[in-house]
N, C-alpha and C. Protein backbone atom coordinates (compact mmCIF):
# COMPACT_ATOMS: atom_id res chain seq x y z
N UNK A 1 -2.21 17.96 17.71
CA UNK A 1 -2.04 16.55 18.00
C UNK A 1 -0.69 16.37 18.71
N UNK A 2 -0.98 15.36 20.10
CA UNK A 2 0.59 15.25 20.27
C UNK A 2 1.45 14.29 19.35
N UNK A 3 2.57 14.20 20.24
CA UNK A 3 3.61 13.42 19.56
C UNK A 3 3.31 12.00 19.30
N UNK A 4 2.87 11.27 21.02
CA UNK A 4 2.11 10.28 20.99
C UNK A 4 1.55 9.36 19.65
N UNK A 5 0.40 10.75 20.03
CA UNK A 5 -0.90 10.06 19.33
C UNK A 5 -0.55 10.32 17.80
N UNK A 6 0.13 10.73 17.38
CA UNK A 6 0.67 11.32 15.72
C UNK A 6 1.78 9.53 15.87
N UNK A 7 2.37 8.98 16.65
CA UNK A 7 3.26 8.06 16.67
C UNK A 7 1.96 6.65 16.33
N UNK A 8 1.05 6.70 17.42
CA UNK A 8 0.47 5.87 17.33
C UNK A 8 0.01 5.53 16.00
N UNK A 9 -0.73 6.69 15.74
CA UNK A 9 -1.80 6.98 14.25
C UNK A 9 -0.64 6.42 12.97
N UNK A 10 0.83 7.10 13.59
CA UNK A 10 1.70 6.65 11.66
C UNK A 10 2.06 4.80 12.19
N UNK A 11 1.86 4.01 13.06
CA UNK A 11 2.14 2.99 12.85
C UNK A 11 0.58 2.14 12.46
N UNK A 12 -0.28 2.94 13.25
CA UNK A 12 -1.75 1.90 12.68
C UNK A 12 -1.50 2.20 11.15
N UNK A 13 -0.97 3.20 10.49
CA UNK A 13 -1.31 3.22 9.25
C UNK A 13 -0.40 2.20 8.49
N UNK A 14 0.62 2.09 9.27
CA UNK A 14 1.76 1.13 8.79
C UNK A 14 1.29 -0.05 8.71
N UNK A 15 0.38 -0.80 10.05
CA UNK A 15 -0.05 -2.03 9.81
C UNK A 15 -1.27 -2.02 9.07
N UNK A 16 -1.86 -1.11 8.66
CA UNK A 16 -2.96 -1.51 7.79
C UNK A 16 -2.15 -1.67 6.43
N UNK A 17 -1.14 -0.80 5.69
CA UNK A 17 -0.77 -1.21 4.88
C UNK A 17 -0.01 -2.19 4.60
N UNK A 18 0.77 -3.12 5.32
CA UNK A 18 1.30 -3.85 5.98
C UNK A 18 0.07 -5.34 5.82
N UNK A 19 -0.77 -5.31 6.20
CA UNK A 19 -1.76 -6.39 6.05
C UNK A 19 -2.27 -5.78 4.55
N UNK A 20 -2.98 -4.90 4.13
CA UNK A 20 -3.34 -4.76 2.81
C UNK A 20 -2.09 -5.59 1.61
N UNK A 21 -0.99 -5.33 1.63
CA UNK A 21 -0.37 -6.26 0.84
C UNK A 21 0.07 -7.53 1.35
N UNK A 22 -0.06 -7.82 2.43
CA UNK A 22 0.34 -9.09 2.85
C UNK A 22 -0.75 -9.90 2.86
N UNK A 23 -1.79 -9.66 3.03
CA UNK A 23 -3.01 -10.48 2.90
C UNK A 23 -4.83 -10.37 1.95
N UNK A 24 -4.61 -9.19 1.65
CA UNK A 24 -5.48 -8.73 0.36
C UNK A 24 -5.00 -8.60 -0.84
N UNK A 25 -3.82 -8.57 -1.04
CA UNK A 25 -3.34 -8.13 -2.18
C UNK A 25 -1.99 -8.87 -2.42
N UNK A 26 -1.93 -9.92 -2.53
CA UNK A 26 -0.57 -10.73 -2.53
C UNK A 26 -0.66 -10.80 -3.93
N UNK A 27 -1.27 -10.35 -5.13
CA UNK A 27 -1.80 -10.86 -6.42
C UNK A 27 -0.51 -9.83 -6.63
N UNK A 28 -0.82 -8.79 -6.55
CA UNK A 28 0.13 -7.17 -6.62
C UNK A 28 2.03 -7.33 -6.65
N UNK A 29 2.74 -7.82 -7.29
CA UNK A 29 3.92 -8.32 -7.73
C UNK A 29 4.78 -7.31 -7.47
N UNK A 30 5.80 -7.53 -6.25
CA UNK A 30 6.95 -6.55 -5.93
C UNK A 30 7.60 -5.41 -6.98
N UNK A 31 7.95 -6.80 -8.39
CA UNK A 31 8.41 -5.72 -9.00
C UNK A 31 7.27 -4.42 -10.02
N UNK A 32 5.84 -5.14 -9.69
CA UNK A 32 5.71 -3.88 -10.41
C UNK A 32 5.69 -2.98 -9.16
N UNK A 33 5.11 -3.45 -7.91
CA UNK A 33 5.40 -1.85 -7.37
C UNK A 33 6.38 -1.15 -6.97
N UNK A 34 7.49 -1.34 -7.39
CA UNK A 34 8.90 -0.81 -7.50
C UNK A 34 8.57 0.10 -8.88
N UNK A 35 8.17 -0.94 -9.45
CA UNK A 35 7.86 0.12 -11.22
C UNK A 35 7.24 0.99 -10.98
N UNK A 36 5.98 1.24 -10.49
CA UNK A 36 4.69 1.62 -10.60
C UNK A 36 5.18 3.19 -9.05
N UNK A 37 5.36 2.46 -8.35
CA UNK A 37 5.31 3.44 -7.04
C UNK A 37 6.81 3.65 -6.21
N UNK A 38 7.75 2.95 -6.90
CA UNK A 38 9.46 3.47 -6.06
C UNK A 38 9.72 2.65 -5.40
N UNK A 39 8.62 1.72 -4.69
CA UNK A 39 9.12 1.11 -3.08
C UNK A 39 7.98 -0.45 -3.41
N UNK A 40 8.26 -1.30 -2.84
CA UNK A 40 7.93 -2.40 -2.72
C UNK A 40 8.02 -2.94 -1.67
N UNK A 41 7.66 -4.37 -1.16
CA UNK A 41 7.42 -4.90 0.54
C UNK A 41 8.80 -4.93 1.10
N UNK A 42 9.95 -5.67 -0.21
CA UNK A 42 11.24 -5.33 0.29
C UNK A 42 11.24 -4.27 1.27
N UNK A 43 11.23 -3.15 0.17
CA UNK A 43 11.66 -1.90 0.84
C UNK A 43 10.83 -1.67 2.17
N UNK A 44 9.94 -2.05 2.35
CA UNK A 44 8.85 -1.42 3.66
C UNK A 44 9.85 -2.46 4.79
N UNK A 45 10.44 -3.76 4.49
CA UNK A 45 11.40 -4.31 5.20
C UNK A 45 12.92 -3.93 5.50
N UNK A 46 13.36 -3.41 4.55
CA UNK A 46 14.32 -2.98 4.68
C UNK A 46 13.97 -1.19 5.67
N UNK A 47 12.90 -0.30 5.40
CA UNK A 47 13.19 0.82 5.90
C UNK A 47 13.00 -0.20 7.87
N UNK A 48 12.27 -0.65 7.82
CA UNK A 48 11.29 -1.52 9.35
C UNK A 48 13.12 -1.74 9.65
N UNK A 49 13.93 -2.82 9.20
CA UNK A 49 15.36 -3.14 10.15
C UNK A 49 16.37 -1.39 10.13
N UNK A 50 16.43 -0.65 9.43
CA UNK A 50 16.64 0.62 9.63
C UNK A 50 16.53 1.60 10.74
N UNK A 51 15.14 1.38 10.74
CA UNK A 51 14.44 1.92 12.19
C UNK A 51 15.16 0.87 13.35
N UNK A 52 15.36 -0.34 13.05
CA UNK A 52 15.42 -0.87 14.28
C UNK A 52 16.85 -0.62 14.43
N UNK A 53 18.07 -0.99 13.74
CA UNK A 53 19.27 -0.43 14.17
C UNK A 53 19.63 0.70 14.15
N UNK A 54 18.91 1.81 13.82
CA UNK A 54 19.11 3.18 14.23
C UNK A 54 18.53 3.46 15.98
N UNK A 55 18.30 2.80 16.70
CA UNK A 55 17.77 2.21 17.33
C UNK A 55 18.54 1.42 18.97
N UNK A 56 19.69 0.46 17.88
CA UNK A 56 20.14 -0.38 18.45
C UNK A 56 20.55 -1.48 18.24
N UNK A 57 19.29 -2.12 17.73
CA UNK A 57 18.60 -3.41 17.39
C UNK A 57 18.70 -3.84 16.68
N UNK A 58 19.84 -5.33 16.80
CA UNK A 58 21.04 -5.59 16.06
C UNK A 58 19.69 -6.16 15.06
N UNK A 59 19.72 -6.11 13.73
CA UNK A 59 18.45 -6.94 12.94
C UNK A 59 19.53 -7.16 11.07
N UNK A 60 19.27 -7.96 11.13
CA UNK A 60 19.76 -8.26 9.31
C UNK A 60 18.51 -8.34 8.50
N UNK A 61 19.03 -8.19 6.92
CA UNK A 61 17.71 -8.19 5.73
C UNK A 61 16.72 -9.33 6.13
N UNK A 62 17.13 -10.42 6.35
CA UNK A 62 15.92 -11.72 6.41
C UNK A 62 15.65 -11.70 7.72
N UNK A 63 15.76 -11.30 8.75
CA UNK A 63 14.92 -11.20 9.82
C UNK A 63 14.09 -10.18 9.43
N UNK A 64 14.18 -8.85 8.74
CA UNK A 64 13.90 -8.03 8.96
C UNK A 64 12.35 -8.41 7.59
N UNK A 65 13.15 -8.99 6.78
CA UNK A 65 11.77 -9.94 5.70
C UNK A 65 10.95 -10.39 6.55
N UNK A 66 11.71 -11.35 7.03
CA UNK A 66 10.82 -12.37 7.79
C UNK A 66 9.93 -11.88 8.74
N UNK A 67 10.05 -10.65 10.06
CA UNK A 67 9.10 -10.38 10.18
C UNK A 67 7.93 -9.37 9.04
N UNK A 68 8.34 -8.99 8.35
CA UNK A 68 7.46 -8.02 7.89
C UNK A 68 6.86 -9.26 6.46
N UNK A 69 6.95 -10.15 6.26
CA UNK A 69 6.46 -10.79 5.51
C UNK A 69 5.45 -12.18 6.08
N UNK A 70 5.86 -12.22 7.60
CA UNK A 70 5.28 -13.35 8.45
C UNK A 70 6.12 -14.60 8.27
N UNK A 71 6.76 -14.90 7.51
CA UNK A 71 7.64 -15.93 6.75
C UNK A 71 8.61 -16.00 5.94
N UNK A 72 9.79 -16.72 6.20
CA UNK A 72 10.66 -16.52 5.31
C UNK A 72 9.98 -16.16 3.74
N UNK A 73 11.45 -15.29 3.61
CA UNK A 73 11.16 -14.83 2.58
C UNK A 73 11.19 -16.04 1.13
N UNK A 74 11.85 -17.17 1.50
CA UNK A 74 11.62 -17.74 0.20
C UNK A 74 10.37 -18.49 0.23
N UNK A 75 10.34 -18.37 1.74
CA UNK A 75 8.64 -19.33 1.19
C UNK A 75 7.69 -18.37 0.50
N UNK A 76 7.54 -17.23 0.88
CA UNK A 76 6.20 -16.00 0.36
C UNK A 76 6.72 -16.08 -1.07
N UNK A 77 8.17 -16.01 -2.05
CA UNK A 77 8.29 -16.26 -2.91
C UNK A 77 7.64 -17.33 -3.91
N UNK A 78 7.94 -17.81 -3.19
CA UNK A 78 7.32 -19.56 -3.52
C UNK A 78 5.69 -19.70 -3.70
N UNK A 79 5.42 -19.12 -2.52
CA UNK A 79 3.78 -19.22 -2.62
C UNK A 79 2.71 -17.97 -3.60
N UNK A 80 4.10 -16.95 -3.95
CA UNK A 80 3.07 -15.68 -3.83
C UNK A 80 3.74 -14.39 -5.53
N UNK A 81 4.95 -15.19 -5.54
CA UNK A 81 5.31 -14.02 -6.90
C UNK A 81 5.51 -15.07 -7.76
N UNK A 82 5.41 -14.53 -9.18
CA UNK A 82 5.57 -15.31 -10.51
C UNK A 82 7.01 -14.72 -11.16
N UNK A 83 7.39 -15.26 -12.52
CA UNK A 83 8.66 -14.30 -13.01
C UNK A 83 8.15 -13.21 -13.90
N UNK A 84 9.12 -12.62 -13.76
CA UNK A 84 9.16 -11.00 -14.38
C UNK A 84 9.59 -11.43 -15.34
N UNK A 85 8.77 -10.90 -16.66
CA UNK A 85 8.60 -10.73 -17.50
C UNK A 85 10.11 -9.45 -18.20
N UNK A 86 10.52 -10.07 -19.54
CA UNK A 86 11.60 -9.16 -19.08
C UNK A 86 11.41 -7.56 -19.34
N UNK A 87 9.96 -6.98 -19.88
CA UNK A 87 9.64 -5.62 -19.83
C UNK A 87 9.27 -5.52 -18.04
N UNK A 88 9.24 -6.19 -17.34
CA UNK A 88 9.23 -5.69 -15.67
C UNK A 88 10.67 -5.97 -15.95
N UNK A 89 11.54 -6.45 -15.96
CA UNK A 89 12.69 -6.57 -15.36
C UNK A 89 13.44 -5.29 -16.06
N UNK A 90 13.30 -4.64 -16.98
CA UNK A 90 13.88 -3.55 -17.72
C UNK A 90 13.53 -2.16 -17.05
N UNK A 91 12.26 -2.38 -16.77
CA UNK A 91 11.92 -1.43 -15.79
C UNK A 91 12.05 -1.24 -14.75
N UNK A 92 12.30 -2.49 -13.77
CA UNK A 92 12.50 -2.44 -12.39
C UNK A 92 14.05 -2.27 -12.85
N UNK A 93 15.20 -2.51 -13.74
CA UNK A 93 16.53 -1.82 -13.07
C UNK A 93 16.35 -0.08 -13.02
N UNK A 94 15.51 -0.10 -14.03
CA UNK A 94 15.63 1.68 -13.65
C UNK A 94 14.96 2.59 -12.96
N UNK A 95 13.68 1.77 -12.40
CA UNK A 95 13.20 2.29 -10.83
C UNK A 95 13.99 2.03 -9.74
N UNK A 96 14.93 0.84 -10.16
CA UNK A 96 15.54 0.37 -8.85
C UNK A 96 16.90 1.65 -8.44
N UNK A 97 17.39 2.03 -9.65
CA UNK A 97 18.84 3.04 -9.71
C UNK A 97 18.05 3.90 -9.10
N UNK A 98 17.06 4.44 -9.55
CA UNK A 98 16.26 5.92 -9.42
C UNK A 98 15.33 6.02 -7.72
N UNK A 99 15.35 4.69 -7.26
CA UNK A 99 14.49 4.91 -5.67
C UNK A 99 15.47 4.29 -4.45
N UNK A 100 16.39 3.32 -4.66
CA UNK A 100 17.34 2.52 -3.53
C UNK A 100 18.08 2.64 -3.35
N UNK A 101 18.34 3.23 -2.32
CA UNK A 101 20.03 3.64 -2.08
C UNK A 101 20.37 2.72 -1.42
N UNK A 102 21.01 1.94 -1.30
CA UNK A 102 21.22 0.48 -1.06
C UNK A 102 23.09 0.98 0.03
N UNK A 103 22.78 0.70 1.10
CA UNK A 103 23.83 1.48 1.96
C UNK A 103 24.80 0.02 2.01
């Protein structure tokens, strides 16, 4: 396979997962998948402005939400997560130490 088509193929996979939680699965709560799997939509936003200023491309955290969420981020809050319970919140600090290196 070339380079290309291996480029093309890892971003279709990006936007399918990318729409799978943004629009099938909004039920699915950040912090458990921080608990559950390391990484959450945050993070798929935060690696997305990464790429872009490694890059160049001057981008901050809430642009970088905002596109990968379609909308500010406090509105998707608003419309789409509940509160953590404080057995998620006990757990998400120690997935959070153990997966984010927070630069």
């Amino acid at each position: 396979m070339d380079d290309q088509t291996r480029i093309e193929l890892e971003a279709a996979a990006f936007r399918t997962l990318r729409a799978h939680l943004m629009e099938k699965r909004t039920d699915v709560q950040n912090i458990d998948l921080m608990n559950l799997a390391g990484f959450c939509r945050n993070c798929l936003s935060r690696w997305y402005m990464e790429a872009a200023q490694e890059r160049g491309i001057d981008m901050d955290k809430e642009e970088a939400r905002e596109i990968f969420y379609g909308m500010p981020y406090d509105q998707w809050k608003s419309q789409h997560q509940s509160e953590a319970s404080d057995a998620q919140q006990e757990a998400f600090s120690k997935a959070f130490k153990e997966n984010v290196n927070e630069k």
